[in-house]
Protein backbone atom coordinates (compact mmCIF):
# COMPACT_ATOMS: atom_id res chain seq x y z
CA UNK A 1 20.62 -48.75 36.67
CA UNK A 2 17.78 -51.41 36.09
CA UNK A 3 16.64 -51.82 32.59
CA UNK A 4 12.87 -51.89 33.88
CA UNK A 5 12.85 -48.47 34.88
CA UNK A 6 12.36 -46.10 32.19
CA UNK A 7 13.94 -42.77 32.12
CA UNK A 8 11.46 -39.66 31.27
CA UNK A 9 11.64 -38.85 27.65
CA UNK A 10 12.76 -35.25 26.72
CA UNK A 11 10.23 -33.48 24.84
CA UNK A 12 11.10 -32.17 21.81
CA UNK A 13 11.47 -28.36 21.69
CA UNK A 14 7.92 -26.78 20.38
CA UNK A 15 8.54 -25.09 16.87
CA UNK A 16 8.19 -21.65 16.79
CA UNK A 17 5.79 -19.89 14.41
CA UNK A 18 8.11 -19.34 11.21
CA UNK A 19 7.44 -15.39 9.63
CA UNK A 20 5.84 -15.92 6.37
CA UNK A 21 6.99 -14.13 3.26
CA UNK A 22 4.63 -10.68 1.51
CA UNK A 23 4.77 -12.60 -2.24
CA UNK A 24 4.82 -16.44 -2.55
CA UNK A 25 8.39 -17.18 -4.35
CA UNK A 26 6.80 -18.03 -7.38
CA UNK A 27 5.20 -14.57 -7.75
CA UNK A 28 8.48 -12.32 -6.61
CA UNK A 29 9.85 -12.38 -10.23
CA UNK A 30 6.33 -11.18 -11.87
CA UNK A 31 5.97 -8.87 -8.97
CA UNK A 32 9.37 -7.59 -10.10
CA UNK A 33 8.41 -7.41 -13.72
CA UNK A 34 5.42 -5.27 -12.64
CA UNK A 35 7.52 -3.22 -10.65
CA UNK A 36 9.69 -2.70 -13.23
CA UNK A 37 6.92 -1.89 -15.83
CA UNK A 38 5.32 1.07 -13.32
CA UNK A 39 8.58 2.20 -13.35
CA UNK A 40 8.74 3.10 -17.03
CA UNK A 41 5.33 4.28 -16.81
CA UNK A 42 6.15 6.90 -14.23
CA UNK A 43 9.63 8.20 -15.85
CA UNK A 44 7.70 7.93 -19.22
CA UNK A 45 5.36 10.17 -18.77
CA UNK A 46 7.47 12.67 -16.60
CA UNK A 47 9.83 12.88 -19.35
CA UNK A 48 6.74 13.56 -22.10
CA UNK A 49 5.21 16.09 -19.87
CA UNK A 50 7.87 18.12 -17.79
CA UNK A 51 6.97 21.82 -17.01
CA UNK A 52 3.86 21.61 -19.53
CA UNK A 53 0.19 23.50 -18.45
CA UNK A 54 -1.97 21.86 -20.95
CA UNK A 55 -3.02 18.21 -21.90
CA UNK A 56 -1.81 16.28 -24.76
CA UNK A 57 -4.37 14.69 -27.40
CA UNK A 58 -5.23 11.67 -25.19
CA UNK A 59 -5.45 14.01 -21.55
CA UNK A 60 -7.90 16.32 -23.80
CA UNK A 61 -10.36 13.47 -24.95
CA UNK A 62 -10.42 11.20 -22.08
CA UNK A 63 -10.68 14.72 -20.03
CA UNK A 64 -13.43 15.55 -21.81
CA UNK A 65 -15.28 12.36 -21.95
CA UNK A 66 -14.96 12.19 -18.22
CA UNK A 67 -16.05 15.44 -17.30
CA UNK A 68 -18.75 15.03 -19.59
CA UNK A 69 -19.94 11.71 -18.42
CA UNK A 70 -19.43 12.83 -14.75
CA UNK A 71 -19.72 16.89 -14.21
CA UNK A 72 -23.19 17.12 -12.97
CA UNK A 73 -22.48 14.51 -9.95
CA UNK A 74 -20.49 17.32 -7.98
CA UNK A 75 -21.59 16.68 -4.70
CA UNK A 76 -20.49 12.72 -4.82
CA UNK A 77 -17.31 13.45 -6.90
CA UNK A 78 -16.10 15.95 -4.11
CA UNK A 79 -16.47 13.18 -1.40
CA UNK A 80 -14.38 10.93 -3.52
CA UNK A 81 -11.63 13.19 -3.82
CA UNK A 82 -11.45 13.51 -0.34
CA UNK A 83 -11.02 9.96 0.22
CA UNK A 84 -7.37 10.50 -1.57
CA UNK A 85 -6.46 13.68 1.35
CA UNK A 86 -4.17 13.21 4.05
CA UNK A 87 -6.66 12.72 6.73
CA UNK A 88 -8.48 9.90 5.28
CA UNK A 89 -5.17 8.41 3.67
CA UNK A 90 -4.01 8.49 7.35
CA UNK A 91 -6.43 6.92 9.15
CA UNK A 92 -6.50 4.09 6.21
CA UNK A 93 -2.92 3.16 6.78
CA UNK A 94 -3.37 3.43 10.17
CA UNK A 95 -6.29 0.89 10.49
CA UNK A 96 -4.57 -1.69 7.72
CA UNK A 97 -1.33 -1.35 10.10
CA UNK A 98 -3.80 -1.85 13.48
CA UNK A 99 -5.09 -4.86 11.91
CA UNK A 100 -1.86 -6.17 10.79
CA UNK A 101 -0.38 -5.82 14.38
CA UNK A 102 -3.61 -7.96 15.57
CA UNK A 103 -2.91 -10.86 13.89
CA UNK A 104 0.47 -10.95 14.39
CA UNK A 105 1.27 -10.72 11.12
CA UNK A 106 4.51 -8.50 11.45
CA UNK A 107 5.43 -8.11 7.88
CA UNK A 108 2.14 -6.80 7.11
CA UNK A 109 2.71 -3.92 9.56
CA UNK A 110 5.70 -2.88 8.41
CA UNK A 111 4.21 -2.62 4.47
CA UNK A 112 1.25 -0.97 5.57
CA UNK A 113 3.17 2.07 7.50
CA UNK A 114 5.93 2.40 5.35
CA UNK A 115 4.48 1.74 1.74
CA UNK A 116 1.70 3.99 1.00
CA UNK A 117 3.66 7.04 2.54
CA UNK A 118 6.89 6.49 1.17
CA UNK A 119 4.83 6.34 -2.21
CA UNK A 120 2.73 10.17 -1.57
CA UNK A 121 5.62 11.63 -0.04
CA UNK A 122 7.98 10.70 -3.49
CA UNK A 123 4.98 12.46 -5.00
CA UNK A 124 4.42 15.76 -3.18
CA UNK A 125 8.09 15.94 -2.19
CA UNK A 126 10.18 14.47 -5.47
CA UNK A 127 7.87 14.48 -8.36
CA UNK A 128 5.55 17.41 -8.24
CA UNK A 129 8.45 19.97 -7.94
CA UNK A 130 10.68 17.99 -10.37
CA UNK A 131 8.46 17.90 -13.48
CA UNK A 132 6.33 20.83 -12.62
CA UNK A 133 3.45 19.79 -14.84
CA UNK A 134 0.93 22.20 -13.63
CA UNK A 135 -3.19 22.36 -13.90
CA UNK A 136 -5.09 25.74 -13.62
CA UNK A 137 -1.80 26.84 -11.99
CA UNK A 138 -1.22 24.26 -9.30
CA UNK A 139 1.05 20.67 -9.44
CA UNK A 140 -0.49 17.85 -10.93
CA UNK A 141 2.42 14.92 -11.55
CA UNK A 142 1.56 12.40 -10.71
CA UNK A 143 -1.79 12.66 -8.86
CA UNK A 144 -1.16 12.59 -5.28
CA UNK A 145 -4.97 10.76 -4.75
CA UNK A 146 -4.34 7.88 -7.11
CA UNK A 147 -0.49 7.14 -5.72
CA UNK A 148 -2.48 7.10 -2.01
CA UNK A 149 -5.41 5.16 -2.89
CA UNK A 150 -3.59 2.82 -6.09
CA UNK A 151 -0.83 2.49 -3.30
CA UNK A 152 -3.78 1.46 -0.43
CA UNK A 153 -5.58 -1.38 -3.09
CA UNK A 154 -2.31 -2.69 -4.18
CA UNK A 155 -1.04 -3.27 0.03
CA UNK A 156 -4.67 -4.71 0.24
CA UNK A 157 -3.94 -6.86 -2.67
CA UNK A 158 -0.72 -8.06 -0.99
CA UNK A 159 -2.06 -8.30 2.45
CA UNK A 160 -5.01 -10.73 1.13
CA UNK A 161 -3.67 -12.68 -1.36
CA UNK A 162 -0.62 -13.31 -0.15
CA UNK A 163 1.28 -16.60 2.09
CA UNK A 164 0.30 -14.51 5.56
CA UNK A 165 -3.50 -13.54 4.45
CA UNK A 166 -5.79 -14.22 6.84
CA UNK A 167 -8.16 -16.88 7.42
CA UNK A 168 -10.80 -15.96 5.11
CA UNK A 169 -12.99 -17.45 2.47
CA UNK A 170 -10.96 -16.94 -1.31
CA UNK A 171 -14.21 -15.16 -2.67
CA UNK A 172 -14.20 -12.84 0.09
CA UNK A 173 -10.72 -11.72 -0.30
CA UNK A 174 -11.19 -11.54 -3.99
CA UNK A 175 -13.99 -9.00 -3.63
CA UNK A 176 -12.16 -7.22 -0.83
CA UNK A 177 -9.29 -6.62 -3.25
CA UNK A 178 -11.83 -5.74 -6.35
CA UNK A 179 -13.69 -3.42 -3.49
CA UNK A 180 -10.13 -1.46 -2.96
CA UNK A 181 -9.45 -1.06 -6.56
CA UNK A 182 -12.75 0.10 -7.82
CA UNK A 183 -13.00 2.74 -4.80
CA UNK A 184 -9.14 4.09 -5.77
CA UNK A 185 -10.40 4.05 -9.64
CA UNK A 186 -13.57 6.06 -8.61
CA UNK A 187 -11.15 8.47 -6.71
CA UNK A 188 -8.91 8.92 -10.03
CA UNK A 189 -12.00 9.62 -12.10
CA UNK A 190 -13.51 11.97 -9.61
CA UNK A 191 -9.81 14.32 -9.71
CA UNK A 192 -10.11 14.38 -13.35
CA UNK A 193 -13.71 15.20 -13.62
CA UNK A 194 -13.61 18.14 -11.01
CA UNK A 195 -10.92 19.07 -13.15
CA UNK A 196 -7.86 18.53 -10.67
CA UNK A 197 -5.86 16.27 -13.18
CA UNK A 198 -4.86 15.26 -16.11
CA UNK A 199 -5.66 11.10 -16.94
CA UNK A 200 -2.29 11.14 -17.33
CA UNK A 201 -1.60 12.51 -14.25
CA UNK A 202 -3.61 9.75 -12.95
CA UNK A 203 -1.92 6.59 -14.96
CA UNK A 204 1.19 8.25 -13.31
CA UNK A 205 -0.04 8.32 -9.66
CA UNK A 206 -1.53 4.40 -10.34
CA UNK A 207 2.01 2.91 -11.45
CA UNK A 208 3.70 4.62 -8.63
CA UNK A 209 1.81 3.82 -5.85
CA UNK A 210 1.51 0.35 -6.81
CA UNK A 211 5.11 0.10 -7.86
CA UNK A 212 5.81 1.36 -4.40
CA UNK A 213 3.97 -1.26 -2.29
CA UNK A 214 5.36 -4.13 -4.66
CA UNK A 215 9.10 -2.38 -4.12
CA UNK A 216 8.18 -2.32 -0.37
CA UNK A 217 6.90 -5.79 0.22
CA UNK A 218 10.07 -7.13 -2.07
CA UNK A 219 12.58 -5.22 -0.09
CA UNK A 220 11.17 -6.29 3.11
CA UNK A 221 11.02 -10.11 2.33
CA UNK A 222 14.79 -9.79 1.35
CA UNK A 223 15.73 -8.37 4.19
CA UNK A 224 14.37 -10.68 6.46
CA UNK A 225 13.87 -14.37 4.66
CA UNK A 226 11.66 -16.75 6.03
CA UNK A 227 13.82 -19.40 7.55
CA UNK A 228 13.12 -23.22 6.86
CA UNK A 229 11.93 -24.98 9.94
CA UNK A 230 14.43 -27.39 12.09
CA UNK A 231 13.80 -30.93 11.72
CA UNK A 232 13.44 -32.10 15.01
CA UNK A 233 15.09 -34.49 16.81
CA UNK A 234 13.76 -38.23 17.76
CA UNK A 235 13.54 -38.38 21.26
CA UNK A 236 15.83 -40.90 23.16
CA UNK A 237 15.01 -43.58 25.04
């Protein structure tokens, strides 16, 4: 074979898209810390107030404070509370899953339709019946509407801050995840001001559902670890 003619070169092999980790490695060990601290939160306070119908010192002046402060705004504290109901709860996992699945971002999806219900049903299923903390007769540990909406702001927090967030401007994102927060806070004051929970019940429901979403999006980045890219080959002559 002549030396003048040139063979085609072989084009390297395009490099697929690798999946990008929930937390950043630096952030999986204080995410675990975290975790670990709603943790003994939760099994804290279900140990101090097991099969009790009345508040402690703290439930019975923050309580009052709150209802105080907030009473007369029934109309706006009702459609708070329903933001923490199934329905709503539902279609806000929904959408953050929908959105998720549009950008491809796969990991996302699977935090967003596993987290935030693994975290209410624990709630309505596990804890509720387990402590039996009760208010005006019904279940109140933890509060089902801060695990659901604590548990939305914290996969929001995850979704926008983390190494797969979408292609958005940092201050945006920041007030996105202060947006989330503030609504789920509003939500835990409403329930205690209409007089469906305890604070306490409410500190309960917050470390849950965010310890759920950090348990999630740590489970789900061990299970499937990004994997470093190939280097590729130098193309022969």
């Amino acid at each position: 074979m002549l030396r003048g003619i040139q063979q085609p070169r072989q084009q390297a092999p395009q490099r697929q898209r690798e999946p990008r980790p929930l937390l950043p490695a630096a952030l999986a060990r204080p995410a675990a810390l975290v975790l670990a601290g709603c943790a003994v939160v939760t099994v804290s306070l279900a140990l101090a107030f097991g099969h009790q119908a009345r508040p402690d010192r703290l439930d019975a002046a923050v309580d009052t404070w709150v209802r105080d402060g907030l009473g007369r705004y029934h109309w706006p504290l009702r459609l708070l509370a329903d933001l923490g109901g199934l329905i709503p709860v539902t279609v806000l996992v929904v959408a953050l899953m929908l959105a998720c699945l549009a950008g491809r971002r796969w990991r996302g999806a699977v935090l967003a339709c596993l987290a935030v219900p693994a975290a209410v049903a624990v709630t309505e299923v596990v804890l509720k019946p387990l402590v039996g903390r009760t208010i005006g007769g019904n279940p109140s540990f933890p509060s089902g509407h801060a695990t659901a909406l604590f548990g939305l702001a914290a996969t929001c927090a995850v979704l926008l801050t983390g190494p797969s967030r979408p292609r958005l401007p940092g201050m945006a994102r920041l007030l996105l995840v202060l947006g989330a927060v503030l609504v789920a806070a509003a939500v835990a004051a409403a329930v205690v001001a209409l007089g469906y929970h305890y604070f306490t019940d409410t500190v309960a429901g917050t470390a849950l559902g965010t310890g759920t979403v950090l348990l999630t999006a740590l489970l789900i980045d061990r299970a499937s670890p990004a994997v470093a890219p190939r280097p590729s080959r130098a193309p022969q002559d």
